[in-house]
N, C-alpha and C. Protein backbone atom coordinates (compact mmCIF):
# COMPACT_ATOMS: atom_id res chain seq x y z
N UNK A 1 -5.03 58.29 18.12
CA UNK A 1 -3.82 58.73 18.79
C UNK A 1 -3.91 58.35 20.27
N UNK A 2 -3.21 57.34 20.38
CA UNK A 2 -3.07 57.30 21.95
C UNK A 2 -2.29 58.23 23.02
N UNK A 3 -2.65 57.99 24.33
CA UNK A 3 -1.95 58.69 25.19
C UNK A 3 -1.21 58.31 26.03
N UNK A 4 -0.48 58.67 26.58
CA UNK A 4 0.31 58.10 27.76
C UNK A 4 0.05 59.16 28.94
N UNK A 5 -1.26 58.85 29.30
CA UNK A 5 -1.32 59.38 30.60
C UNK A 5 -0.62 58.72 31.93
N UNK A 6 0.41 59.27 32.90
CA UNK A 6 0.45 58.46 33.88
C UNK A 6 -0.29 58.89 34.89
N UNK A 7 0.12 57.94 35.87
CA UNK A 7 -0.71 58.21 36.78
C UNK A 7 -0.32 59.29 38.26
N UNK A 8 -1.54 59.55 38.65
CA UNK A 8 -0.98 60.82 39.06
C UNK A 8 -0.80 60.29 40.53
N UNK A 9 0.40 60.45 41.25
CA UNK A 9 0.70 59.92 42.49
C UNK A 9 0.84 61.22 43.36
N UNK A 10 0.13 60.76 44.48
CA UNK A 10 0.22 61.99 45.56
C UNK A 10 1.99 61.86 46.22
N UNK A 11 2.24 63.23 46.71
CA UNK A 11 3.59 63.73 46.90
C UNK A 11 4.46 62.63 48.00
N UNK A 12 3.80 62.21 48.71
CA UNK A 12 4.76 61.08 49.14
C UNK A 12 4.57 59.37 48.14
N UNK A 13 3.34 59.24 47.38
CA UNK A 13 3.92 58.09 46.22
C UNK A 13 4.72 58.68 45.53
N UNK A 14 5.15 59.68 44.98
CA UNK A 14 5.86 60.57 44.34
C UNK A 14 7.37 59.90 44.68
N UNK A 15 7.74 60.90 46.01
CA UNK A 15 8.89 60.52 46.92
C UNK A 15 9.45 58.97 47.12
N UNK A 16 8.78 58.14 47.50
CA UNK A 16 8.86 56.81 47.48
C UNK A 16 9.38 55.97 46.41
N UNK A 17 8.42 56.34 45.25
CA UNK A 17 9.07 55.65 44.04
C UNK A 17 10.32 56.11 43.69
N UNK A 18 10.64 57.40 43.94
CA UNK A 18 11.92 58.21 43.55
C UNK A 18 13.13 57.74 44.49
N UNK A 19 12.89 57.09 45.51
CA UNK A 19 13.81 56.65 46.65
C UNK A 19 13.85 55.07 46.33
N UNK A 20 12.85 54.53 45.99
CA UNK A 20 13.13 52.91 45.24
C UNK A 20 14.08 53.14 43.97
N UNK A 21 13.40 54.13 43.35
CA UNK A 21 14.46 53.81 41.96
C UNK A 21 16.02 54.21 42.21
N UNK A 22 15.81 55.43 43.10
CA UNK A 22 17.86 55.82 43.03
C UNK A 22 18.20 54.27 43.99
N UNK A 23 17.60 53.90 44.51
CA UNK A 23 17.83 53.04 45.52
C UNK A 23 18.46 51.54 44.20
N UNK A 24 18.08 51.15 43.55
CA UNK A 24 17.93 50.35 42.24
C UNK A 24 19.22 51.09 41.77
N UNK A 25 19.13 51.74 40.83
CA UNK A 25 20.17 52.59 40.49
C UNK A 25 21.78 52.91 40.94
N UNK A 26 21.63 52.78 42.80
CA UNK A 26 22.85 52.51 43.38
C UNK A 26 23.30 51.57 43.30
N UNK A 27 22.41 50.78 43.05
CA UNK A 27 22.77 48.86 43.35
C UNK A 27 23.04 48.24 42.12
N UNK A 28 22.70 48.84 41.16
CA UNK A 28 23.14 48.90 39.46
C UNK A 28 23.91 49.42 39.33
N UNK A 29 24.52 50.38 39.35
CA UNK A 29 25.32 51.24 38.74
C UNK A 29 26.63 52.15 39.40
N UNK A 30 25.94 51.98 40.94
CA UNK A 30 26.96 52.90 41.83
C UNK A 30 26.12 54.11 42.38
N UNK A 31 26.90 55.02 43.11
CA UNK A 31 26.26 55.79 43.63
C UNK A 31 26.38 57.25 42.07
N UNK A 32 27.14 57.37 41.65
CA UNK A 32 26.92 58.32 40.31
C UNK A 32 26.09 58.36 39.20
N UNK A 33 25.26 57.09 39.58
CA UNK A 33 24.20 57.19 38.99
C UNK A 33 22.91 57.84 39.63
N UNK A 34 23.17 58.03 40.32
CA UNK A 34 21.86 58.29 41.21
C UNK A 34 21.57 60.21 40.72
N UNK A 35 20.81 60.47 40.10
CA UNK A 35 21.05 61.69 39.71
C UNK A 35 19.59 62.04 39.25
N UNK A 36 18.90 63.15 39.47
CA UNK A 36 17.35 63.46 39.45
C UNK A 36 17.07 62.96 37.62
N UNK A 37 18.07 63.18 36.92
CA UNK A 37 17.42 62.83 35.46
C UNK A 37 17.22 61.42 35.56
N UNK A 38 18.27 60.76 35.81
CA UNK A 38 18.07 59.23 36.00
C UNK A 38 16.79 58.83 36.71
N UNK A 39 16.57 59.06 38.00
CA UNK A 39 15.79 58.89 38.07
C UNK A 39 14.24 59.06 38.11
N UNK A 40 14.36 60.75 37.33
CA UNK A 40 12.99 60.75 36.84
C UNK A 40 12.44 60.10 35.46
N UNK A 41 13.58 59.76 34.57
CA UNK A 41 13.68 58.91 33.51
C UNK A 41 12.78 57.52 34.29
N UNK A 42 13.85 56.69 35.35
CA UNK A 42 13.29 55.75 35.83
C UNK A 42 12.21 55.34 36.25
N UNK A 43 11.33 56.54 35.90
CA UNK A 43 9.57 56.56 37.24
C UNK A 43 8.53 57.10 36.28
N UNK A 44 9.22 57.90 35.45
CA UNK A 44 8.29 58.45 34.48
C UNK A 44 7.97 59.91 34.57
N UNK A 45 8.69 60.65 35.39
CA UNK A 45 8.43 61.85 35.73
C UNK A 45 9.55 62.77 35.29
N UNK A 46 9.40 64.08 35.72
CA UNK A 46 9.96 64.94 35.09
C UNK A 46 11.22 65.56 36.20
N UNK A 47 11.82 66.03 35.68
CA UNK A 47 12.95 66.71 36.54
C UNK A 47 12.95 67.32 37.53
N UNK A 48 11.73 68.31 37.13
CA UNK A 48 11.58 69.29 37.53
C UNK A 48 10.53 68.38 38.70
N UNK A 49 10.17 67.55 38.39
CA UNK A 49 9.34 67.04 39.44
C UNK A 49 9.46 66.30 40.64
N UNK A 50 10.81 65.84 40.46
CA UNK A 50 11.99 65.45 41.30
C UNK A 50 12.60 66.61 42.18
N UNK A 51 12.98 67.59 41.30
CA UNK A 51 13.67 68.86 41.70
C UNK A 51 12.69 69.61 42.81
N UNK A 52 11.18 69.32 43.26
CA UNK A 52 10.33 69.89 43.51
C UNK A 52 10.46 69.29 44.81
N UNK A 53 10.92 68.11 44.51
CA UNK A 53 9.96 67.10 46.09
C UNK A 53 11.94 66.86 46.54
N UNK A 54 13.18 67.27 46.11
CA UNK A 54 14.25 67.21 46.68
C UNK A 54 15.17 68.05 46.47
N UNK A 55 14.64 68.85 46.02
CA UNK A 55 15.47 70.44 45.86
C UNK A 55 16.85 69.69 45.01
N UNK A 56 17.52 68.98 45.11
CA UNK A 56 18.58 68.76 44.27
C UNK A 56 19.13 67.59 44.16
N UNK A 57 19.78 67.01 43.76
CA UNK A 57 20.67 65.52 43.50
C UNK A 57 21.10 65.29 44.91
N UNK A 58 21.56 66.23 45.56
CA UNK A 58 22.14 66.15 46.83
C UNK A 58 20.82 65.61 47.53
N UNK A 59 19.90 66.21 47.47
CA UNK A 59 18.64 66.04 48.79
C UNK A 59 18.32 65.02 48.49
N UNK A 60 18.39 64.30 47.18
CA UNK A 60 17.69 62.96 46.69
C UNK A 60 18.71 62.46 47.17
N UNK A 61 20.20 62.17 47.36
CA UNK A 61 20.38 61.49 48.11
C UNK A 61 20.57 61.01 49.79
N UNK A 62 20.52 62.44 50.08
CA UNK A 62 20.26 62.51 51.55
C UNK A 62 19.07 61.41 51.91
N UNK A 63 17.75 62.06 51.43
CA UNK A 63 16.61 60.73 51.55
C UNK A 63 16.95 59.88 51.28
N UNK A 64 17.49 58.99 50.07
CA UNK A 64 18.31 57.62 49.81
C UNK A 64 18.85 57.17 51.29
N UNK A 65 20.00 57.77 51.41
CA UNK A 65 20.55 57.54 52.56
C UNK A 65 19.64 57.28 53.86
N UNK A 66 19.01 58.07 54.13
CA UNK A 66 18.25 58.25 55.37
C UNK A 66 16.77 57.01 55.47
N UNK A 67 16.45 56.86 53.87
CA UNK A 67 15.98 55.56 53.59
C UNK A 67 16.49 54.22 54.19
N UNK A 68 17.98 53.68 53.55
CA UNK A 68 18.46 52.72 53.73
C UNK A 68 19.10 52.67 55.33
N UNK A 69 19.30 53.90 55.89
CA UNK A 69 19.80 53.80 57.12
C UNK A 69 18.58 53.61 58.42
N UNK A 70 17.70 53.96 57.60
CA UNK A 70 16.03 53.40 58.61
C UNK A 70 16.05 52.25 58.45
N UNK A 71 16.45 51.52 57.57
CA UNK A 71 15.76 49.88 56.89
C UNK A 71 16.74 49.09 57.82
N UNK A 72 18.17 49.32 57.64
CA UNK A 72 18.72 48.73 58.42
C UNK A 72 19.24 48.68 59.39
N UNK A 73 18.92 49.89 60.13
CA UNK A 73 18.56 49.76 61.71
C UNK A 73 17.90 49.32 62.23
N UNK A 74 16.53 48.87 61.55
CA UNK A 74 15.41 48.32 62.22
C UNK A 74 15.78 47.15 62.39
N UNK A 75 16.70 46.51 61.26
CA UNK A 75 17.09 44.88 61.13
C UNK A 75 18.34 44.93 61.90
N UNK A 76 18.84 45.73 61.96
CA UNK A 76 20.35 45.36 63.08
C UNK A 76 20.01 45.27 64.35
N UNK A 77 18.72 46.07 64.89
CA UNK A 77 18.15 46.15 66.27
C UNK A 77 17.54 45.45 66.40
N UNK A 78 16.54 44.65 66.01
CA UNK A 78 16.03 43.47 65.74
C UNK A 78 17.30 42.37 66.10
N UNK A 79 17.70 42.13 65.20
CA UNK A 79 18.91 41.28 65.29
C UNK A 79 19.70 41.12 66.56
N UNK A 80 19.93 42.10 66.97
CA UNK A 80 20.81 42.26 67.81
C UNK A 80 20.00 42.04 69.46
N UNK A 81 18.86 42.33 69.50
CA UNK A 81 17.70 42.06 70.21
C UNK A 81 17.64 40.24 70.32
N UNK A 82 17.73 39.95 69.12
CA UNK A 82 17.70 38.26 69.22
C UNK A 82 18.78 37.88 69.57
N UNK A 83 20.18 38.56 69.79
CA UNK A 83 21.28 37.92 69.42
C UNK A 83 21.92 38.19 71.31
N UNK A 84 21.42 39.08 71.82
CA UNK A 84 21.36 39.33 72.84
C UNK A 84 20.67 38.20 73.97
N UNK A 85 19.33 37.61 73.58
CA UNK A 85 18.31 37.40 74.33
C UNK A 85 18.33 35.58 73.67
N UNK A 86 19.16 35.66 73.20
CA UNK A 86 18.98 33.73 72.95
C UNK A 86 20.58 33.33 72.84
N UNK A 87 20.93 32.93 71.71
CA UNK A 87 22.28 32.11 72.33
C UNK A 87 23.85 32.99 71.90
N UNK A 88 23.41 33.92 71.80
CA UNK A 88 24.64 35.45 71.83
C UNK A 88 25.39 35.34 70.30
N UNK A 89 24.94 34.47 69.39
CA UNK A 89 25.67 34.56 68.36
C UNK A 89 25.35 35.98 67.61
N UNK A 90 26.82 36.64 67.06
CA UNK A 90 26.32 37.78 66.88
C UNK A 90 26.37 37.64 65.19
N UNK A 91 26.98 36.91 64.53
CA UNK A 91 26.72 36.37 63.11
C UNK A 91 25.58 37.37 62.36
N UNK A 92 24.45 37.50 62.59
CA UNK A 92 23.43 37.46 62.15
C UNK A 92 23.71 39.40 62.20
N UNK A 93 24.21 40.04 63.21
CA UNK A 93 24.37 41.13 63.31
C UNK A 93 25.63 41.98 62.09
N UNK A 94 26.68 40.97 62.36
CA UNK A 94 27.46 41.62 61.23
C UNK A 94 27.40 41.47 59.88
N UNK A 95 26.54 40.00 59.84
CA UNK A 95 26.01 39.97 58.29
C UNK A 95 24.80 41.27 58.06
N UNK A 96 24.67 41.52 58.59
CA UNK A 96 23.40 42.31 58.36
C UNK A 96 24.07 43.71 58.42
N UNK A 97 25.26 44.46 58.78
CA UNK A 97 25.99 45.54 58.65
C UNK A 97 26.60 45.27 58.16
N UNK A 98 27.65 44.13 57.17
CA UNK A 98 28.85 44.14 56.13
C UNK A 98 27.51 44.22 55.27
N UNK A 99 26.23 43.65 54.51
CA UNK A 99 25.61 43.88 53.83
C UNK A 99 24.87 44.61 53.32
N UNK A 100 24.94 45.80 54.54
CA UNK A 100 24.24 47.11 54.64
C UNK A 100 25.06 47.89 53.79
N UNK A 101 26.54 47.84 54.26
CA UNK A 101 27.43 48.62 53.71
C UNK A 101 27.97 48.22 52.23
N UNK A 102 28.09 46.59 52.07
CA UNK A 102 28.58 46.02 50.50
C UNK A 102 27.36 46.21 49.50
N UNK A 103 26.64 44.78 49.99
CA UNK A 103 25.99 45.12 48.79
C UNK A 103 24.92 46.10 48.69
N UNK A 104 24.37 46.07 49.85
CA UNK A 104 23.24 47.43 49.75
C UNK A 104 23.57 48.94 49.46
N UNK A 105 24.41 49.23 48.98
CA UNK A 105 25.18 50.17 48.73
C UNK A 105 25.66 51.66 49.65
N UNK A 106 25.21 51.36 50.70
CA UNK A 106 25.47 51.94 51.78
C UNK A 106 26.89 52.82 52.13
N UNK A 107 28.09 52.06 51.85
CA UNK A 107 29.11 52.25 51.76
C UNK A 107 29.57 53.29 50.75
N UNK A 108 29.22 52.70 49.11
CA UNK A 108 29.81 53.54 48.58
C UNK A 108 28.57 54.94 48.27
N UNK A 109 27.64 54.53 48.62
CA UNK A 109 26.48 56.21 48.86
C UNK A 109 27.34 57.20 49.54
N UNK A 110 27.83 56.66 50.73
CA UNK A 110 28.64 57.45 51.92
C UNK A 110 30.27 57.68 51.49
N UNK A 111 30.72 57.15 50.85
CA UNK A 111 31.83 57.41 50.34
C UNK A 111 31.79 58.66 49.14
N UNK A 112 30.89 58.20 47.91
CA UNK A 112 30.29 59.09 47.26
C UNK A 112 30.22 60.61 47.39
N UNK A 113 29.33 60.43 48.64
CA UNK A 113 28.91 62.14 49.20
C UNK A 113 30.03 63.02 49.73
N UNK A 114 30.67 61.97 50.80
CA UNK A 114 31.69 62.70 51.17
C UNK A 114 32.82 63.42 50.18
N UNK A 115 33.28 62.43 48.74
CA UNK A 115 33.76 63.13 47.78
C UNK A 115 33.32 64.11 47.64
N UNK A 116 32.32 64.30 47.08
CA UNK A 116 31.54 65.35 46.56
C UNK A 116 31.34 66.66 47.30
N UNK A 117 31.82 66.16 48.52
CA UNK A 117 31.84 67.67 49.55
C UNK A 117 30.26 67.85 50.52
N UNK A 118 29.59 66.81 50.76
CA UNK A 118 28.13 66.62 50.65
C UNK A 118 28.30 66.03 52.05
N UNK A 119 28.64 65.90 52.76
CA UNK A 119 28.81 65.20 54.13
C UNK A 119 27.63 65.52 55.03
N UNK A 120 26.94 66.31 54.89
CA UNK A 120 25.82 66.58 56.09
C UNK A 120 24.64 65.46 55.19
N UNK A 121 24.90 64.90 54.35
CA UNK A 121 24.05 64.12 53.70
C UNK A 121 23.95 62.72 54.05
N UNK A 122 24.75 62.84 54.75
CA UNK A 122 25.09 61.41 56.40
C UNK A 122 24.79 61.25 57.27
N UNK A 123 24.27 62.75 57.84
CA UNK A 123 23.43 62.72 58.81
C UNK A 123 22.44 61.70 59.41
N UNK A 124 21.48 61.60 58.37
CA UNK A 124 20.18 60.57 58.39
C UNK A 124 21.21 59.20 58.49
N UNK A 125 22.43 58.83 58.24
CA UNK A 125 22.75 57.56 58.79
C UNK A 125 23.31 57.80 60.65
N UNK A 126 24.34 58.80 60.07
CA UNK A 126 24.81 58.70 61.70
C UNK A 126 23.84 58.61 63.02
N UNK A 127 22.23 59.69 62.84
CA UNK A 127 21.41 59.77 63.47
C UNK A 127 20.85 58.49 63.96
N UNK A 128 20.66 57.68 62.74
CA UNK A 128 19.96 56.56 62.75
C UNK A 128 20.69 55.74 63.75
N UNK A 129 21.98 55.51 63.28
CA UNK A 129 22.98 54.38 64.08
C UNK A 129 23.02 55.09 65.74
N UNK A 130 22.84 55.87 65.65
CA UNK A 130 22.99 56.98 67.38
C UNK A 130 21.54 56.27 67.88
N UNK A 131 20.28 56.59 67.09
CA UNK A 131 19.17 56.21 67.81
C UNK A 131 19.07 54.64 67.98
N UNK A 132 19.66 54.18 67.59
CA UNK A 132 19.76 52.57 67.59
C UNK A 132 20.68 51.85 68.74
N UNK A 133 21.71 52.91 69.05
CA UNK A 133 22.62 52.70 70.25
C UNK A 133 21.48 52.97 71.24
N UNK A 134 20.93 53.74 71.34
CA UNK A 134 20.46 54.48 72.76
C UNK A 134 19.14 53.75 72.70
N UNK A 135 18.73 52.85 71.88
CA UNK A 135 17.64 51.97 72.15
C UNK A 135 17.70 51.04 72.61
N UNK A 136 19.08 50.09 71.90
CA UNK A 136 19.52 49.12 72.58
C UNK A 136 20.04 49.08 74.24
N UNK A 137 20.76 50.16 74.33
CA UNK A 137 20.76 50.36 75.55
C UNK A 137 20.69 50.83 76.70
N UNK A 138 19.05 51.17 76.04
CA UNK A 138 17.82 51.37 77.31
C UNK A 138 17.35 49.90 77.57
N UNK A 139 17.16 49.72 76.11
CA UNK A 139 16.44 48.36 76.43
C UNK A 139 16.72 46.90 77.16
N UNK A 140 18.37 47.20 76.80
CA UNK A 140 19.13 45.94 77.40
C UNK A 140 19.56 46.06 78.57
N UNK A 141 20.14 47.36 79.11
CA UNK A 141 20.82 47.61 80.33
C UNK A 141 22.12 47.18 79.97
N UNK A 142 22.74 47.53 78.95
CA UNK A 142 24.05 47.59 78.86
C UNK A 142 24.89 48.42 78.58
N UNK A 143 25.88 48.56 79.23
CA UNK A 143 26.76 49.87 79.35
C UNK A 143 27.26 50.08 78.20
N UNK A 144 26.11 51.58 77.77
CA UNK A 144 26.38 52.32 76.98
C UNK A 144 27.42 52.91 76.28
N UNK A 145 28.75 53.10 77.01
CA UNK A 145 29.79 53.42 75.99
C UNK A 145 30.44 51.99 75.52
N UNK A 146 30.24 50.78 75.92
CA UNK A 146 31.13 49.68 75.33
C UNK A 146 30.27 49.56 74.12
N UNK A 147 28.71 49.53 74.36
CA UNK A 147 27.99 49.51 72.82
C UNK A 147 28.46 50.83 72.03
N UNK A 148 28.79 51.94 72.38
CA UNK A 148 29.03 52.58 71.35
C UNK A 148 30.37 52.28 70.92
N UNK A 149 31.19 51.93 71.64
CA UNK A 149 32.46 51.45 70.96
C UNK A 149 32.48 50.35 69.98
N UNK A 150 31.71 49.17 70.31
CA UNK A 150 31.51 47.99 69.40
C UNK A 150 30.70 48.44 68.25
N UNK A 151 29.69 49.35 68.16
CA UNK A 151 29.17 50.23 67.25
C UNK A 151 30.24 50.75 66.41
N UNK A 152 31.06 51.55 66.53
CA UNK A 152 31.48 52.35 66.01
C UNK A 152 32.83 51.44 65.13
N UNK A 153 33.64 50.59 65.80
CA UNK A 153 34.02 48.93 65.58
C UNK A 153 33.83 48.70 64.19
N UNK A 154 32.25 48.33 64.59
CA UNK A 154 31.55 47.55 63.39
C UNK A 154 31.64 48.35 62.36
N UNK A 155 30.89 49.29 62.57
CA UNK A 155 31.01 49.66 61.52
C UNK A 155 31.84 50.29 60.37
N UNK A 156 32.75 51.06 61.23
CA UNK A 156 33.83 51.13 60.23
C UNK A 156 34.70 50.31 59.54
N UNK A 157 34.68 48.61 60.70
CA UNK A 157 35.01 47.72 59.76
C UNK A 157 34.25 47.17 58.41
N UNK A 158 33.02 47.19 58.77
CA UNK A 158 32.16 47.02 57.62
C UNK A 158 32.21 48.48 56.53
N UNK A 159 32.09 49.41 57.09
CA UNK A 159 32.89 50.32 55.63
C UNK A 159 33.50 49.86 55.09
N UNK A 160 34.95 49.67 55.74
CA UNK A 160 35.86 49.52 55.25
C UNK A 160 35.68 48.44 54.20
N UNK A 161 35.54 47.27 54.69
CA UNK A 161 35.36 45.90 54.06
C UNK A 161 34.78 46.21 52.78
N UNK A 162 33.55 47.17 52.27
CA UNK A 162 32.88 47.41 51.37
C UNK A 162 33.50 48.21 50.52
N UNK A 163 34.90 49.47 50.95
CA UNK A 163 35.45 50.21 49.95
C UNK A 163 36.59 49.01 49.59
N UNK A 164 37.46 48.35 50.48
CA UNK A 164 38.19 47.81 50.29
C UNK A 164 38.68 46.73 50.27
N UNK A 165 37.43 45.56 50.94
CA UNK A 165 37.46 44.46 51.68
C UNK A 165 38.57 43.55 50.79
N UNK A 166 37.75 43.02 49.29
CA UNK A 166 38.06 42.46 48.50
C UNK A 166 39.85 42.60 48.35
N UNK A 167 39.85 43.94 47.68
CA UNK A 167 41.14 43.88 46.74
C UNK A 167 42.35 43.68 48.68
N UNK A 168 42.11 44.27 49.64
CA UNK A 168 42.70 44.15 50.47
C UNK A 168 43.11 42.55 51.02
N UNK A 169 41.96 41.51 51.02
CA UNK A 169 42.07 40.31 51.28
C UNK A 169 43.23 39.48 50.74
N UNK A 170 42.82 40.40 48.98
CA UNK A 170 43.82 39.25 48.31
C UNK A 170 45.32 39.66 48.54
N UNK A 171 45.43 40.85 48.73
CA UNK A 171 46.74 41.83 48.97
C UNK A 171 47.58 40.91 50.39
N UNK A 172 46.92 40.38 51.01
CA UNK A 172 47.09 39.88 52.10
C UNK A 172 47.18 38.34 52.17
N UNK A 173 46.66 37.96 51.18
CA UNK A 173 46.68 36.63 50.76
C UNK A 173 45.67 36.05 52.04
N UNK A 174 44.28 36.58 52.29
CA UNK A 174 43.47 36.25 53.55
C UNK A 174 41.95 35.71 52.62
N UNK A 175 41.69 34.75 53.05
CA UNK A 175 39.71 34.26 52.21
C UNK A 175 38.90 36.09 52.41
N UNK A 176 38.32 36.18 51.44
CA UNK A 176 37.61 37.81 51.57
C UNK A 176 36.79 37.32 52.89
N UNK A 177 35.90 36.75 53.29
CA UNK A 177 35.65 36.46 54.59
C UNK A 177 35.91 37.14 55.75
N UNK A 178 37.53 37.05 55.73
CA UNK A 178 37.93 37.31 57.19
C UNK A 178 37.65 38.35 57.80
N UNK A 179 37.30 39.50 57.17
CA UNK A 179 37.22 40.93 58.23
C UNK A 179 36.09 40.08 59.18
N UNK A 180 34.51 40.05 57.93
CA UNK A 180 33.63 39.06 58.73
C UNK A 180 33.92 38.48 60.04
N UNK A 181 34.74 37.73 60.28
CA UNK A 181 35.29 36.56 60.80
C UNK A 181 35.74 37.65 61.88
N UNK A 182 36.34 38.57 61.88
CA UNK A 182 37.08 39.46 62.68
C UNK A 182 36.41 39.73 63.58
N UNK A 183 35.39 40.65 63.00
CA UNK A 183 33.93 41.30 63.59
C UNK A 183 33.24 40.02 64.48
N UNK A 184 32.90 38.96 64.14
CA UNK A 184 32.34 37.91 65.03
C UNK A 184 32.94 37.76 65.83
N UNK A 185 34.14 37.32 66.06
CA UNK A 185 35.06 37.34 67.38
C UNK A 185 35.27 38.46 67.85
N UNK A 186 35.31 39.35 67.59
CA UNK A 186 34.72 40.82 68.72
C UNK A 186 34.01 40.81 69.22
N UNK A 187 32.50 40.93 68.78
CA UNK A 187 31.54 40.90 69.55
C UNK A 187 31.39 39.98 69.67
N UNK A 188 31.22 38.76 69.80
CA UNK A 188 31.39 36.91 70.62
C UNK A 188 32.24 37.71 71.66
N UNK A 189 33.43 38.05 71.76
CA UNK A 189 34.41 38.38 73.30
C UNK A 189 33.66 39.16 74.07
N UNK A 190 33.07 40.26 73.62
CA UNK A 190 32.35 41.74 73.96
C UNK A 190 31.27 40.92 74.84
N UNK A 191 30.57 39.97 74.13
CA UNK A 191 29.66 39.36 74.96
C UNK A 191 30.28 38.25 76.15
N UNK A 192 31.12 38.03 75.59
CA UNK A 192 31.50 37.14 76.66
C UNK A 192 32.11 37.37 78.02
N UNK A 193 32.27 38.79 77.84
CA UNK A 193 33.40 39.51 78.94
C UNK A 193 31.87 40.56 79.60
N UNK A 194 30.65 40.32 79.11
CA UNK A 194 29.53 40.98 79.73
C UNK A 194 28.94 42.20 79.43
N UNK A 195 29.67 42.53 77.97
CA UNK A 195 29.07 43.17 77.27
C UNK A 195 27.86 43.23 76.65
């Protein structure tokens, strides 16, 4: 008789794998999949063992969230660090926030929660995008409320683009592209006017 022992992972391998798999799971399936059975199904663990390390579906996705909103802050600040300090194309910045929000599922996580009545579960993004303003501009010396305005810009165009981009484009008879396209000539002007 064999066994299926797994293996026993300390409480943050625990956490981790459980934040890769809903993470998988969003990007498969949507954000309604993301749900402690699913993904203790997905890891090999038990519900209750999920339920332990996130108190509920909600907290598992709060961490989700607060996951993906670390990952791609680091790469938008980065980015934006290069995009600043060599030849100002900001390309590289809004691909990296329409993708945060489309395909990385970012968008509809945050859309998701807010249905659900779950909104403080956004936190860990809004925080993130706040600490990312106030890094950039310490670091750059650039006046702080125009970055939070072009911040705030972006990103809701890139929401948007991700709940609606598509079916809106064609509604408009516009290449899905263009919000893209929008966002670059913003910040291209923003920089050009000494932002």
């Amino acid at each position: 008789m064999a066994s299926s022992a797994r293996k026993r992972l300390s409480p943050e391998e625990s956490r981790d794998a459980a934040i890769e798999a809903a993470r998988a799971l969003l990007l498969e399936a949507g954000p309604q999949a993301v749900t402690l059975k699913a993904v203790a199904a997905r890891i090999g663990r038990t519900h209750a063992n999920l339920l332990h390390h996130f108190g509920s579906a909600a907290g598992l996705q709060k961490s989700l969230a607060a996951n993906i909103a670390y990952t791609v802050t680091a790469e938008i600040g980065a980015a934006v660090l290069r995009a600043r300090s060599g030849d100002h194309d900001p390309h590289e910045v809004v691909d990296l926030t329409f993708d945060a929000f489309g395909k990385g599922g970012a968008g509809a996580l945050a859309s998701w929660m807010i249905l659900n009545g779950n909104e403080d579960a956004l936190d860990p993004i809004l925080e993130a995008i706040h600490r990312l303003v106030d890094e950039i501009s310490a670091d750059d010396g650039i006046d702080p409320q125009l970055l939070r305005e072009e911040t705030l810009q972006l990103t809701l165009m890139a929401l948007g683009d991700a709940l609606l981009g598509g079916p809106m484009a064609r509604a408009l008879d516009l290449p899905r592209e263009r919000a893209r396209e929008i966002a670059v000539g913003q910040l291209r002007q923003s920089v050009a006017n000494g932002g």
